[in-house]
Protein backbone atom coordinates (compact mmCIF):
# COMPACT_ATOMS: atom_id res chain seq x y z
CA UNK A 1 52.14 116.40 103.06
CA UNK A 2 51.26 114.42 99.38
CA UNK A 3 53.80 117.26 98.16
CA UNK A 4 56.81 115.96 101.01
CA UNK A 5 55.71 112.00 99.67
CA UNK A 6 56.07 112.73 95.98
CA UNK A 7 59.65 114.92 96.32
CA UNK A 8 60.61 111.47 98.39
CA UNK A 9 59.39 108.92 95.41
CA UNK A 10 60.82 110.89 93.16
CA UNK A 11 64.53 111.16 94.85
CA UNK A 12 64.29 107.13 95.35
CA UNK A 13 63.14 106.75 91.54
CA UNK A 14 66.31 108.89 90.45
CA UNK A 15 68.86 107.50 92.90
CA UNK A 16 67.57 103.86 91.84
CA UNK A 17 68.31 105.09 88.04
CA UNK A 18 71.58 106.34 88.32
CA UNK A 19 72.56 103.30 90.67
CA UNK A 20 71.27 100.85 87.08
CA UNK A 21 72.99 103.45 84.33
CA UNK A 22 75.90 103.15 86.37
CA UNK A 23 75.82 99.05 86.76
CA UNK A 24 75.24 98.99 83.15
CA UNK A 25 78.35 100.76 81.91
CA UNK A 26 80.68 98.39 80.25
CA UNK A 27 83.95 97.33 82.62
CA UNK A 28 87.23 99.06 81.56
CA UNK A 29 89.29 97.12 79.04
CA UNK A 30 92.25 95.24 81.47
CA UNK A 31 95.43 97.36 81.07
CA UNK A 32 98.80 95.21 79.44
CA UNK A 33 100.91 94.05 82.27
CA UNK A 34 103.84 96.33 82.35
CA UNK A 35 107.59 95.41 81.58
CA UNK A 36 109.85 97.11 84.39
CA UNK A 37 113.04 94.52 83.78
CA UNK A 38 114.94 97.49 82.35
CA UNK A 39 114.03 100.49 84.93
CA UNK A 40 116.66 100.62 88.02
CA UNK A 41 113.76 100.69 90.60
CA UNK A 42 109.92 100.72 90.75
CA UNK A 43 107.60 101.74 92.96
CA UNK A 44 105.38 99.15 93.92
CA UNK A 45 103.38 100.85 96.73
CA UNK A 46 103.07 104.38 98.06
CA UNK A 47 100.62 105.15 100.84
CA UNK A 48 100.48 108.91 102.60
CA UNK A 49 98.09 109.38 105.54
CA UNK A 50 97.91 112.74 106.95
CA UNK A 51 96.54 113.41 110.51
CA UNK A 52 95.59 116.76 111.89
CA UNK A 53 94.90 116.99 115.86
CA UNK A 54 92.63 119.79 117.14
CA UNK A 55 95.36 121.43 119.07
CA UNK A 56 97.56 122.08 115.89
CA UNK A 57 99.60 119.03 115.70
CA UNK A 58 99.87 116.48 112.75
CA UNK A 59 101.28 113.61 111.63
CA UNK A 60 102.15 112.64 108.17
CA UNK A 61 102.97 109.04 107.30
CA UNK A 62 104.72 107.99 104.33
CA UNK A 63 105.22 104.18 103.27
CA UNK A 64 106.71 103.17 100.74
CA UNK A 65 107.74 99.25 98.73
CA UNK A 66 110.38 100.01 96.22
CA UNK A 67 111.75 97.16 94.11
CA UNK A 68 115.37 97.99 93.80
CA UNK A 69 116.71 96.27 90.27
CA UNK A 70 120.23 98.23 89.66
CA UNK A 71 123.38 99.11 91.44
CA UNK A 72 123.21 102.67 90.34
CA UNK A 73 119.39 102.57 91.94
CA UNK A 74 121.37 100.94 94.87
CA UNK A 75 123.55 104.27 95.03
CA UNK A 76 120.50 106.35 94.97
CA UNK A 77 118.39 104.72 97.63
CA UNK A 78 121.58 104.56 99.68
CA UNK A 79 120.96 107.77 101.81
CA UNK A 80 117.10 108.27 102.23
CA UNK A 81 116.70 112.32 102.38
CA UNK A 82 113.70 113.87 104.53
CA UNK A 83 113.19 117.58 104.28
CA UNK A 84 111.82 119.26 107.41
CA UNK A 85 111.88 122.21 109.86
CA UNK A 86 114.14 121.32 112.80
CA UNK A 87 112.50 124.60 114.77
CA UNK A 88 108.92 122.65 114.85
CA UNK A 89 108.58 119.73 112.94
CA UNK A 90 110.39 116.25 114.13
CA UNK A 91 111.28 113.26 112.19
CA UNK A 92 110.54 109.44 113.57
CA UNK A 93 111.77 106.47 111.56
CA UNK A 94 109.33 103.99 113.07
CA UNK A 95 110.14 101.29 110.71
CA UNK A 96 112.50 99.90 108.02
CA UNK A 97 113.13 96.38 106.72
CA UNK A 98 115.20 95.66 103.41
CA UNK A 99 114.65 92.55 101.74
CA UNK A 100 118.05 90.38 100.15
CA UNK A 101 116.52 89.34 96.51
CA UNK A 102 117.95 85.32 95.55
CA UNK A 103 119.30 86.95 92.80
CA UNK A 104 121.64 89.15 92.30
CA UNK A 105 121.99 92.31 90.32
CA UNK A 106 122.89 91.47 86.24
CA UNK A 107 125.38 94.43 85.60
């Protein structure tokens, strides 16, 4: 039993260590805030969640927030494109909403 005791002191001494070396490391220097005027579009969020059912069935959800800053990234997000089988997979647009910026494209 003293053996059982010190194994447990000893596991709360090192988990209490690593828990201060890792409050003590220095925070990570703040990154530059990025300039995206010139890109055509950026990504501002991407979330995937992927579900898998005990009977074999899934569901995979993709959301996305794209700022759209270009006619020519107008073209391209025009016609959204889904791959998938047709013989056992189906495809569900639950939701889309598209946002009208105050201003308008500079071309």
């Amino acid at each position: 039993m003293p053996v059982h005791k010190f194994m447990l002191c000893a596991l709360v001494v090192s988990a209490f260590a690593v828990t201060l070396a890792g409050a003590q490391s220095p925070p990570p220097p703040k990154l530059e805030e990025a300039n995206f005027a010139s890109e055509p579009y950026v990504v501002e969020q991407l979330r995937t969640a992927v579900r898998f059912e005990s009977d074999g069935k899934g569901q995979h959800e993709l959301s996305l927030r794209i700022r759209v800053q270009s006619e020519s990234a107008v073209r391209e997000f025009g016609q959204l494109v889904y791959p998938f089988m047709a013989s056992f997979e189906s495809l569900d647009v639950v939701y889309v909403r598209v946002r009208k910026s105050p201003r308008p494209f500079q071309c």
